[in-house]
C-alpha atoms as a PDB file:
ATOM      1  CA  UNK A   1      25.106  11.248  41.818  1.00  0.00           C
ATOM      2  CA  UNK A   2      26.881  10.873  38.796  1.00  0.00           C
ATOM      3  CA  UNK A   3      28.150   8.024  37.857  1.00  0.00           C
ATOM      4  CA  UNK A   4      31.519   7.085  36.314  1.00  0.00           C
ATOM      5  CA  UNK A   5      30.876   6.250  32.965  1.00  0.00           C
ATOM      6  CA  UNK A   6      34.562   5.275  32.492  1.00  0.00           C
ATOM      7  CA  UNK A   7      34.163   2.984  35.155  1.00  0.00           C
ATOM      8  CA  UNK A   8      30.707   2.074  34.544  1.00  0.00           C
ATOM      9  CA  UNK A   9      31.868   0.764  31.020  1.00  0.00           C
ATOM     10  CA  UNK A  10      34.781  -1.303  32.891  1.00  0.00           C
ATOM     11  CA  UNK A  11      31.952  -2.549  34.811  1.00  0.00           C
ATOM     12  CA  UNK A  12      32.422  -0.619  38.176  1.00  0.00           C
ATOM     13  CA  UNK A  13      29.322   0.489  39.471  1.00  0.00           C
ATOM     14  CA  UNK A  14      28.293   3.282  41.821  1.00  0.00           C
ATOM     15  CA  UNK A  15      31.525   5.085  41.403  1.00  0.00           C
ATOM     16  CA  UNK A  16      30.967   8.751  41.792  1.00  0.00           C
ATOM     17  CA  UNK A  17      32.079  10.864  38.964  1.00  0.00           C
ATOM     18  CA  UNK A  18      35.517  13.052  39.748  1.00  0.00           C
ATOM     19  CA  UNK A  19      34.917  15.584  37.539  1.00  0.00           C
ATOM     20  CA  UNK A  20      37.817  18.340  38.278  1.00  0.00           C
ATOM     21  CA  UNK A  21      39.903  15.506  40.226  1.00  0.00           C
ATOM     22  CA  UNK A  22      39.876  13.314  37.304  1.00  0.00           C
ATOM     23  CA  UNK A  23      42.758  13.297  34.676  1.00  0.00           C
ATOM     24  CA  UNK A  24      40.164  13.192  31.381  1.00  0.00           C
ATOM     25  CA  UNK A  25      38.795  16.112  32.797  1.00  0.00           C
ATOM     26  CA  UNK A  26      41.920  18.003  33.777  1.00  0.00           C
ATOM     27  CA  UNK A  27      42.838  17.154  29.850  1.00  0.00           C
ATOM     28  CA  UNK A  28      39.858  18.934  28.139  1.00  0.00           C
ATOM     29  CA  UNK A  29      40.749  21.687  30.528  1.00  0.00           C
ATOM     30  CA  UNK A  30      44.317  22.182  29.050  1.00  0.00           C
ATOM     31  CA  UNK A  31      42.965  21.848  25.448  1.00  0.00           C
ATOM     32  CA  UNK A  32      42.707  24.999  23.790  1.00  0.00           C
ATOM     33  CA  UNK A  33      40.044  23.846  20.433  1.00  0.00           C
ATOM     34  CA  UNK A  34      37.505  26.880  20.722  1.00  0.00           C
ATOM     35  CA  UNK A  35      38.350  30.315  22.536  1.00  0.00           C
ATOM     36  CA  UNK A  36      40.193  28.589  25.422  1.00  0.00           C
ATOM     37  CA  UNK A  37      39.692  25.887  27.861  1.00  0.00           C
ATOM     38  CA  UNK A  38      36.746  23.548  27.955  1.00  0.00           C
ATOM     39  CA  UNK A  39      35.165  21.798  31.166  1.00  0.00           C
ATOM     40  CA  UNK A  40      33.881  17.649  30.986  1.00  0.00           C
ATOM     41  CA  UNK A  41      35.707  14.772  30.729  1.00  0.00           C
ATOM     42  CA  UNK A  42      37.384  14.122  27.726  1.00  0.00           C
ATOM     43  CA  UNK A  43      35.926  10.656  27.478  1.00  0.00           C
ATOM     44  CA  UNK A  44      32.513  11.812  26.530  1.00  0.00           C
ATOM     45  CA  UNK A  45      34.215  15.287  24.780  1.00  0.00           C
ATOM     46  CA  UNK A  46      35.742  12.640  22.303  1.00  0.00           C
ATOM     47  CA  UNK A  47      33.247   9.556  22.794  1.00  0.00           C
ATOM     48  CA  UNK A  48      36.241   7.116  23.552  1.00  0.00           C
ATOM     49  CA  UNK A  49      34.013   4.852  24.909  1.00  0.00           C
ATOM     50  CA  UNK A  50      32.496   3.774  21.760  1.00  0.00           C
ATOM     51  CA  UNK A  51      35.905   2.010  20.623  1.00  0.00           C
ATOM     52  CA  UNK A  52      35.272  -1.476  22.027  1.00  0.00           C
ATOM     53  CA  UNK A  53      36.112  -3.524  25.495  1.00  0.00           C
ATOM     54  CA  UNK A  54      39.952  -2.519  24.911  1.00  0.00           C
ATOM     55  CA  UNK A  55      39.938   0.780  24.690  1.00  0.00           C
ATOM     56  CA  UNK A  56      37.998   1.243  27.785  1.00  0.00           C
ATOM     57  CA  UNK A  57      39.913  -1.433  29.648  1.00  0.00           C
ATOM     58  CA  UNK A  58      43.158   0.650  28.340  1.00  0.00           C
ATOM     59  CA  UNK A  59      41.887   4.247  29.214  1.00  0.00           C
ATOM     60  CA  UNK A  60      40.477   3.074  33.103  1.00  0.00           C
ATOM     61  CA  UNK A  61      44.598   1.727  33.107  1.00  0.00           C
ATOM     62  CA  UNK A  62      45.774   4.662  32.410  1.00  0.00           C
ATOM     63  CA  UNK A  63      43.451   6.683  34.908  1.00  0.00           C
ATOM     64  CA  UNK A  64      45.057   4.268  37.510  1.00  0.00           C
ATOM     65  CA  UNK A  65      48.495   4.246  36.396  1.00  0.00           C
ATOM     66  CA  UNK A  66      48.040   8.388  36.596  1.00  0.00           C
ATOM     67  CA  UNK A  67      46.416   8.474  39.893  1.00  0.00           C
ATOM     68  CA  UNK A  68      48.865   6.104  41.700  1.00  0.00           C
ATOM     69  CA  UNK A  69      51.506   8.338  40.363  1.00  0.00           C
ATOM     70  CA  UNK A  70      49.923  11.677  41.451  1.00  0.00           C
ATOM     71  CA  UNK A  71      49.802   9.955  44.742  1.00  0.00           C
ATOM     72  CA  UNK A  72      53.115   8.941  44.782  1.00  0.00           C
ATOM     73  CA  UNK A  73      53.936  12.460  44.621  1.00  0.00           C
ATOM     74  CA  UNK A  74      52.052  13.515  47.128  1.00  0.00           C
ATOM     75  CA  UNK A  75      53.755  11.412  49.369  1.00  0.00           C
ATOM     76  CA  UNK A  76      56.865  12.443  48.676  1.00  0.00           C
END
């Protein structure tokens, strides 16, 4: 399985990775740097983790903030 590392840094184990479901990966597939779109997860594309406790607290809020919205949508 693999693992969240978003989560993982937050300190959430044993979360399965989204991939394609997830909004840092759906982001690296919209970006256009090389001869069109890219597959991963922007976290690791950009190594996001490595800025400290708040920017990984901040990026797994915005994941959720995201998600909750997509889902809100879906409701609707």
């Amino acid at each position: 399985m693999d693992e969240c590392e978003l989560r993982r840094a937050n300190d959430i184990v044993g979360v399965h990775c989204e991939e394609e479901e997830c909004v840092y990966w759906r982001v690296i597939e919209h970006m256009d740097e090389h001869d069109g779109p890219q597959n991963g997860c922007a976290i690791q594309h950009f190594a996001l983790l490595d800025g400290g406790d708040v920017m990984v607290a901040w990026l797994l809020s915005v994941k959720t903030r995201v998600e909750r919205q997509e889902d809100g949508a879906d409701r609707a």
